[in-house]
C-alpha atoms as a PDB file:
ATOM      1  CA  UNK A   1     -29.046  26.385  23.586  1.00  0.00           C
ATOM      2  CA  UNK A   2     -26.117  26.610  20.488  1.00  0.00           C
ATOM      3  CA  UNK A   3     -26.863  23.680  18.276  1.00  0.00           C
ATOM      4  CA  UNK A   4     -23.926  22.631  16.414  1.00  0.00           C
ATOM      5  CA  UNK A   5     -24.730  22.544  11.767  1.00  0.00           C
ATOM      6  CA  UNK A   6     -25.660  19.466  11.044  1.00  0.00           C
ATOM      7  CA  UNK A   7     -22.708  16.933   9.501  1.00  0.00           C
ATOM      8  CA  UNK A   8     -22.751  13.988   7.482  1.00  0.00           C
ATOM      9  CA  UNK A   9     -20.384  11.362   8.621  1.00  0.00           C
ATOM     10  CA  UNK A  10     -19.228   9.045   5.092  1.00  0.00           C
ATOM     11  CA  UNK A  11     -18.393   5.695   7.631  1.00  0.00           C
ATOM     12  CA  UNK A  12     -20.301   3.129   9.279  1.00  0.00           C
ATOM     13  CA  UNK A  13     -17.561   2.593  12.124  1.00  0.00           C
ATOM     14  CA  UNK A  14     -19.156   2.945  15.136  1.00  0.00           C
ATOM     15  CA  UNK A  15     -16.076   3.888  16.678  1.00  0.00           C
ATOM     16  CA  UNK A  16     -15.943   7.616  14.878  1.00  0.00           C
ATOM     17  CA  UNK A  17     -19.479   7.900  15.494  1.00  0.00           C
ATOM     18  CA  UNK A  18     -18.618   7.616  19.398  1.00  0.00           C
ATOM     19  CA  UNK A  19     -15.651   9.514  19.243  1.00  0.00           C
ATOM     20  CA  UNK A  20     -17.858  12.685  17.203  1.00  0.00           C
ATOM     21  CA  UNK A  21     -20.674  11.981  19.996  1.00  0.00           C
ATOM     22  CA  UNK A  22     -17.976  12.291  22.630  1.00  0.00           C
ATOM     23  CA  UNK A  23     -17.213  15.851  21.603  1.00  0.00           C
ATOM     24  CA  UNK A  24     -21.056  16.785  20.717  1.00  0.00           C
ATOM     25  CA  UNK A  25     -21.071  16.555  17.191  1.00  0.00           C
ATOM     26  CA  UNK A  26     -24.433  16.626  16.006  1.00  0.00           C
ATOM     27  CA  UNK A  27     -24.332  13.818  12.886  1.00  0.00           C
ATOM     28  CA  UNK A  28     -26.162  11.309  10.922  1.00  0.00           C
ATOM     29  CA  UNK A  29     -24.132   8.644   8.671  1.00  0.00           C
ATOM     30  CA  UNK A  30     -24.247   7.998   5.110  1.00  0.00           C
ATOM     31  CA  UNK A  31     -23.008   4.865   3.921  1.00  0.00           C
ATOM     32  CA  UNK A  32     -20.731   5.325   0.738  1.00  0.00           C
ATOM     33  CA  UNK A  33     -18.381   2.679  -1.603  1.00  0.00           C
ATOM     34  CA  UNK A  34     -14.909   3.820  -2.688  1.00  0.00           C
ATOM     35  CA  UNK A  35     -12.064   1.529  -3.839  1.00  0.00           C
ATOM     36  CA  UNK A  36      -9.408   1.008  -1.343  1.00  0.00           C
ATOM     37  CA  UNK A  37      -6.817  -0.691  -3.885  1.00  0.00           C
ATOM     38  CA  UNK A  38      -3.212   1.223  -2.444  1.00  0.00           C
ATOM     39  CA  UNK A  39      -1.659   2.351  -6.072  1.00  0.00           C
ATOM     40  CA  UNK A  40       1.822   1.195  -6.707  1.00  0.00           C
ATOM     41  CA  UNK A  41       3.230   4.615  -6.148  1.00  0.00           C
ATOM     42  CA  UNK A  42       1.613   6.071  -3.437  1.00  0.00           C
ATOM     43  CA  UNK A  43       3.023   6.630   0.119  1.00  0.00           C
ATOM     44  CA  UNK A  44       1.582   5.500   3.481  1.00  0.00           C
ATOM     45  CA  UNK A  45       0.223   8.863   4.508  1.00  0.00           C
ATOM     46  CA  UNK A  46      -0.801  10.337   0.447  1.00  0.00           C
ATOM     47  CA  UNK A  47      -2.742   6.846   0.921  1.00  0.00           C
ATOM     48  CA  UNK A  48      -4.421   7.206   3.883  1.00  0.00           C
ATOM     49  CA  UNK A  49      -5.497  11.289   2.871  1.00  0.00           C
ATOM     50  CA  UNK A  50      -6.725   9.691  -0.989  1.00  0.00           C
ATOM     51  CA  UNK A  51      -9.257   7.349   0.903  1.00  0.00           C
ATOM     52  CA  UNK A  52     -10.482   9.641   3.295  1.00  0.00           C
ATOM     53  CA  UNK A  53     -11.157  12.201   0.742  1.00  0.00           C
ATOM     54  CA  UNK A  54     -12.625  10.170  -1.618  1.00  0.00           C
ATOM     55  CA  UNK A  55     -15.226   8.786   0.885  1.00  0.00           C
ATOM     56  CA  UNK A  56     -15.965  12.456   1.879  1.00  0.00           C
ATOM     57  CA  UNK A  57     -16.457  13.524  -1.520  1.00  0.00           C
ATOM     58  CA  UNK A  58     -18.876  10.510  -2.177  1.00  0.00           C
ATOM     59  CA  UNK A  59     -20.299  11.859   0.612  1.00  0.00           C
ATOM     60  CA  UNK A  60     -21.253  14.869  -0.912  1.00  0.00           C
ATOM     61  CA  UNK A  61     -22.206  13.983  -4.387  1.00  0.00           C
ATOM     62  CA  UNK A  62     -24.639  11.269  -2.754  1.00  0.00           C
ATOM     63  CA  UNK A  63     -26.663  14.280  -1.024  1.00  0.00           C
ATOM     64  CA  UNK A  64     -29.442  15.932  -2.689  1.00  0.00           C
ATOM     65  CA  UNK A  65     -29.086  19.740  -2.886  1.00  0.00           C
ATOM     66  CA  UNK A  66     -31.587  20.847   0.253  1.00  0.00           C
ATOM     67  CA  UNK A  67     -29.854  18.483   2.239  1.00  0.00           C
ATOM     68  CA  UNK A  68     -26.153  19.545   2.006  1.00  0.00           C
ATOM     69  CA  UNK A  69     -23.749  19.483   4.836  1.00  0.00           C
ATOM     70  CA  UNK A  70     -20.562  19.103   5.441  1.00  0.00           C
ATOM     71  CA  UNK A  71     -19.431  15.303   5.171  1.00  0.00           C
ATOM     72  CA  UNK A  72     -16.632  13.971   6.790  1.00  0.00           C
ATOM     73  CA  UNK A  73     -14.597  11.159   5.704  1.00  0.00           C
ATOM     74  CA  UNK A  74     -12.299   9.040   7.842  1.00  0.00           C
ATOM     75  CA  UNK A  75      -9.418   5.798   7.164  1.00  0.00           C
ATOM     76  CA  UNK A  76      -7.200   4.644   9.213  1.00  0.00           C
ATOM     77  CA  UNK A  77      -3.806   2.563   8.578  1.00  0.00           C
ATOM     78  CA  UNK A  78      -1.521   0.518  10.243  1.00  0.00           C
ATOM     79  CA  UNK A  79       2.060   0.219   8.974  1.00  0.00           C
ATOM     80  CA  UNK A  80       4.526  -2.392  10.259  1.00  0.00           C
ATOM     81  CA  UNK A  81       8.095  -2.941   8.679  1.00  0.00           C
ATOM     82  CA  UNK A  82       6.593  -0.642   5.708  1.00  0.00           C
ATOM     83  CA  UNK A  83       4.131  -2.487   4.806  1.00  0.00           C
ATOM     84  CA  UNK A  84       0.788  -1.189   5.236  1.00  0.00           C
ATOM     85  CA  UNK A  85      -2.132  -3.524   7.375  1.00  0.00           C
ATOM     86  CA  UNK A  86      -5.789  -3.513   6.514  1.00  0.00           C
ATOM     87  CA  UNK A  87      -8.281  -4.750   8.098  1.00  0.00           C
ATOM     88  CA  UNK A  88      -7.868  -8.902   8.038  1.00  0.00           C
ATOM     89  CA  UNK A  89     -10.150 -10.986   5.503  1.00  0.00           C
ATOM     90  CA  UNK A  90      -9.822 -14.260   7.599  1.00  0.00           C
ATOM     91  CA  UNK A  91      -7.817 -15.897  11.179  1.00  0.00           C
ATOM     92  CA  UNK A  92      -4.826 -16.779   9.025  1.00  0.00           C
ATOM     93  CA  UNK A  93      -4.278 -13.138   8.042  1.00  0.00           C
ATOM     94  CA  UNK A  94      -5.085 -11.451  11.710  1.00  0.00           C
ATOM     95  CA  UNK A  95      -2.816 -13.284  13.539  1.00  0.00           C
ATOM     96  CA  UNK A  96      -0.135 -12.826  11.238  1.00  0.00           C
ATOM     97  CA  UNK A  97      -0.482  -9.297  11.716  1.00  0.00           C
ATOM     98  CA  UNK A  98      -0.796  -9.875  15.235  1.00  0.00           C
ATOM     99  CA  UNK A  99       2.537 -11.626  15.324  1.00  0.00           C
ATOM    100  CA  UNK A 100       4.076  -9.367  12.520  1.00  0.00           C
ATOM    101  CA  UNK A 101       3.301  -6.419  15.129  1.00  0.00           C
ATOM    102  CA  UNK A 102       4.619  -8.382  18.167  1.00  0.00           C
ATOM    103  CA  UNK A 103       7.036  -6.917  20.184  1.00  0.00           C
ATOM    104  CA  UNK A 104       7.590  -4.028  17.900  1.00  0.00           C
ATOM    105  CA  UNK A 105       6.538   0.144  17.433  1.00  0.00           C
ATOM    106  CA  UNK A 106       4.278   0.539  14.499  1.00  0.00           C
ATOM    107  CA  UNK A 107       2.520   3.520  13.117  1.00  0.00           C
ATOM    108  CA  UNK A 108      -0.995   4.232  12.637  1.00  0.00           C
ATOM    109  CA  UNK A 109      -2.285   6.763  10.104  1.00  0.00           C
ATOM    110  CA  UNK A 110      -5.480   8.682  10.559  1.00  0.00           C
ATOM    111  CA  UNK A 111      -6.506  10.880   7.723  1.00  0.00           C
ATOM    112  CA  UNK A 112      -9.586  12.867   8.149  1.00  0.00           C
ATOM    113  CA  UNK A 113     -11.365  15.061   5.143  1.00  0.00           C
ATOM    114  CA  UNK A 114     -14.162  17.746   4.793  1.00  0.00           C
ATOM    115  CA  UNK A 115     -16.354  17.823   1.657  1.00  0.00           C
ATOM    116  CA  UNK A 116     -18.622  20.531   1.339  1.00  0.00           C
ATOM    117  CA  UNK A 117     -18.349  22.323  -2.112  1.00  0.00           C
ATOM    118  CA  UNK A 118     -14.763  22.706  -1.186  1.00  0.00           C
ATOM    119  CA  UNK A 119     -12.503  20.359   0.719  1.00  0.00           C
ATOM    120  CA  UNK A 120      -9.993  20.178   3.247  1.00  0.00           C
ATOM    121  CA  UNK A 121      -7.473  16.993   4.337  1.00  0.00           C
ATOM    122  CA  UNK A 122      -5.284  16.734   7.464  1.00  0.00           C
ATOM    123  CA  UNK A 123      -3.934  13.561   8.897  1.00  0.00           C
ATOM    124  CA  UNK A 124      -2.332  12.428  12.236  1.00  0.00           C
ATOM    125  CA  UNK A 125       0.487   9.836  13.086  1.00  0.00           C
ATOM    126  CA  UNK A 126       1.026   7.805  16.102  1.00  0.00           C
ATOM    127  CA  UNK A 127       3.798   5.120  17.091  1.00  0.00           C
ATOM    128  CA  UNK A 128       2.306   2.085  19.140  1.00  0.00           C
ATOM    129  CA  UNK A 129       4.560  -0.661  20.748  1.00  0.00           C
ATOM    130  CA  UNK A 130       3.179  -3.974  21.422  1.00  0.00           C
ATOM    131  CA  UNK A 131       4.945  -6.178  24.135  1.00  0.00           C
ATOM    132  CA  UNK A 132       5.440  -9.781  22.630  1.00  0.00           C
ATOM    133  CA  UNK A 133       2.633 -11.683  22.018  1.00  0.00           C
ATOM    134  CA  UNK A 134       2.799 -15.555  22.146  1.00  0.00           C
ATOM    135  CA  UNK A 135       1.115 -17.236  18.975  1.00  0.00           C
ATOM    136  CA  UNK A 136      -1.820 -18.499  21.171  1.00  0.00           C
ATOM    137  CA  UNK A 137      -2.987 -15.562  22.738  1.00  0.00           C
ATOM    138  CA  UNK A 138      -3.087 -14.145  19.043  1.00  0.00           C
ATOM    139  CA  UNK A 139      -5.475 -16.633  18.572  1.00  0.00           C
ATOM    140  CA  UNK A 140      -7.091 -15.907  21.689  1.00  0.00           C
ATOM    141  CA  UNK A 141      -7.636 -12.331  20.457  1.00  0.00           C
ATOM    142  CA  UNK A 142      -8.669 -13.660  17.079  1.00  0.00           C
ATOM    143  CA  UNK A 143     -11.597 -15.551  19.028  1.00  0.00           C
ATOM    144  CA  UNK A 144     -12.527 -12.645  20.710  1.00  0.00           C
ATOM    145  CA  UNK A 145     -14.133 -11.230  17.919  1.00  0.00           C
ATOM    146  CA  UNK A 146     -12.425  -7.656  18.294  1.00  0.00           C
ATOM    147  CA  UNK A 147      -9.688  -8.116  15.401  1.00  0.00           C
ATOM    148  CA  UNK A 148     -12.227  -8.822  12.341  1.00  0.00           C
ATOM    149  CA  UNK A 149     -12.863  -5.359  11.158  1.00  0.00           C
ATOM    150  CA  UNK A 150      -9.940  -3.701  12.660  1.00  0.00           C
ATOM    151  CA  UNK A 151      -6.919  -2.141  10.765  1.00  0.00           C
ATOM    152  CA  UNK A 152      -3.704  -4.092  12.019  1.00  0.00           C
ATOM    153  CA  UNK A 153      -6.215  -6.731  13.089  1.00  0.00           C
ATOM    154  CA  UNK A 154      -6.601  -4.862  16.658  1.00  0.00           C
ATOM    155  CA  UNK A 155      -8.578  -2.323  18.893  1.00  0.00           C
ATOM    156  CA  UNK A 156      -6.670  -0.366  21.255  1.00  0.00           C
ATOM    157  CA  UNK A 157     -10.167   0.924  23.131  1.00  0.00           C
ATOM    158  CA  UNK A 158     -10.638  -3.084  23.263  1.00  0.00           C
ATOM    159  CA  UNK A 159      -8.762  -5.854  24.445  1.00  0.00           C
ATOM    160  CA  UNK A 160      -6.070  -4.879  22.613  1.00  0.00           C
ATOM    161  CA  UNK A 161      -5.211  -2.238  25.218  1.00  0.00           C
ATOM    162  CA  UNK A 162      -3.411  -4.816  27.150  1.00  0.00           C
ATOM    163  CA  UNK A 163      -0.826  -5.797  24.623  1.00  0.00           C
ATOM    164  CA  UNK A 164       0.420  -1.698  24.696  1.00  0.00           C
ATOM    165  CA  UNK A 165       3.262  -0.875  26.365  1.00  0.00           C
ATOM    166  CA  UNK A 166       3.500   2.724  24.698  1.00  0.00           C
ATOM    167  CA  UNK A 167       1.567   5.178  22.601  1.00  0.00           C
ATOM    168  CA  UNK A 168       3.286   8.572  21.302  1.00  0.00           C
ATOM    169  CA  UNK A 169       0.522  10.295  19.623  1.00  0.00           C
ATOM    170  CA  UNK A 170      -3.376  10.397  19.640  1.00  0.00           C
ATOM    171  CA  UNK A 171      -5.251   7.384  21.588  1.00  0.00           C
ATOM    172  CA  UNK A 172      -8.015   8.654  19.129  1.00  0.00           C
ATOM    173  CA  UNK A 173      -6.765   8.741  16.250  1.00  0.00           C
ATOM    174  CA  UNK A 174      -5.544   5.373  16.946  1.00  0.00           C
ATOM    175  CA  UNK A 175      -9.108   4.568  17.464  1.00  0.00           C
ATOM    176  CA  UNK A 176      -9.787   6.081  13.569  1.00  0.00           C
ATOM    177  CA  UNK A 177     -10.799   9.627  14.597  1.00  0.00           C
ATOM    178  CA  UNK A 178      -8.025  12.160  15.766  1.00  0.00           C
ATOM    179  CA  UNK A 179     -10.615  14.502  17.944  1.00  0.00           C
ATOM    180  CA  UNK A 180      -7.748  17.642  18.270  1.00  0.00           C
ATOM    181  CA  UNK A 181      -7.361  17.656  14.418  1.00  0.00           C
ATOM    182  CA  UNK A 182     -10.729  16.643  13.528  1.00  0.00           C
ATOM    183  CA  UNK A 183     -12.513  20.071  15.586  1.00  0.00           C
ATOM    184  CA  UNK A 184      -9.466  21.847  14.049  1.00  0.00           C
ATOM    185  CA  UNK A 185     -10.438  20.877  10.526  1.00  0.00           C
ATOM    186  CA  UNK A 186     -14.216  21.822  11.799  1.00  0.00           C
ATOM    187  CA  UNK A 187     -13.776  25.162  12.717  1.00  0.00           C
ATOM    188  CA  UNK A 188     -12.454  25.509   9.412  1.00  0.00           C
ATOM    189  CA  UNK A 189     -15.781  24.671   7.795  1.00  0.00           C
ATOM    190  CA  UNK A 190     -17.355  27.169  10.224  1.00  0.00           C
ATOM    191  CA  UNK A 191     -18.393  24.206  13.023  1.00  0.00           C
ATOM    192  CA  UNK A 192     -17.257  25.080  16.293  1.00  0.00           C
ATOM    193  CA  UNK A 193     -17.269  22.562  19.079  1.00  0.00           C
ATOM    194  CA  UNK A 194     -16.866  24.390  21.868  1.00  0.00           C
END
């Protein structure tokens, strides 16, 4: 049986770890710190590629010599009336988002890097409508639990499915993990899923 090089995965969202099990990644995760400040010149996407690099480069400088693999760095954004959503630091913020994306098409920016002595970026954009939400079922999402760790405040493999009306793009890389671009930028660093 082929087994897959091993890979270092520089997130602790549990959601790319599915998504790379789904597609028979063999992984382990390495837990790494990088600033996420957005710098006062930088574009949505240039944002989004700078984070998920830098986490994949951490990555690699946290790994001693004999164990050296590729590591793969992830970030996702949400941007709503050009202004780009993080993940909310309290209610007050997530349903502001919540309402902010209400009965509108945002975007959501995946960026995904390789690290391994050299690097390679792509990224991949999708446009998700909301139907309207009423104020108290953002607050019934809020109580849920689902919107504290999520960019835009919400997870579309969650509850949040039922507030979509339309997705052009990936449902993964929604999710934080576009799989098409992700096993492209694999088989670039000689991993091939399939």
């Amino acid at each position: 049986m082929y087994h897959l090089p091993q890979l270092y995965l520089a997130s602790q969202s549990p959601r790319r770890a599915a998504l790379l099990e789904q597609i028979g990644v063999n992984f382990k995760v390495l837990s790494v710190a990088v600033d996420e400040t957005l710098l006062a010149t930088e574009t949505p996407g240039n944002y989004a590629r700078r984070l998920a690099l830098e986490k994949a480069r951490a990555g690699w400088r946290a790994l001693p010599p004999e164990r050296q693999r590729p590591v793969l760095g992830a970030d996702t954004i949400v941007i709503a009336a050009d202004t780009v959503m993080g993940k909310p630091v309290d209610r007050q913020q997530a349903i502001a988002m919540l309402l902010a994306l209400s009965g509108t098409t945002h975007q959501v920016i995946t960026a995904v890097a390789l690290a391994a002595g050299h690097e390679s970026v792509c990224s991949q954009r999708s446009h998700v409508t909301f139907r309207t939400l009423t104020r108290q079922q953002c607050e019934a999402y809020w109580e849920s639990g689902e919107p504290r760790d999520k960019a835009g405040a919400y997870a579309i493999q969650g509850l949040a499915a039922m507030f979509i009306t339309r997705l052009d793009g990936s449902y993964s890389g929604v999710m934080g993990l576009p799989l098409y671009e992700t096993t492209e930028l694999l088989k670039t660093f000689g991993i091939v899923v399939l």
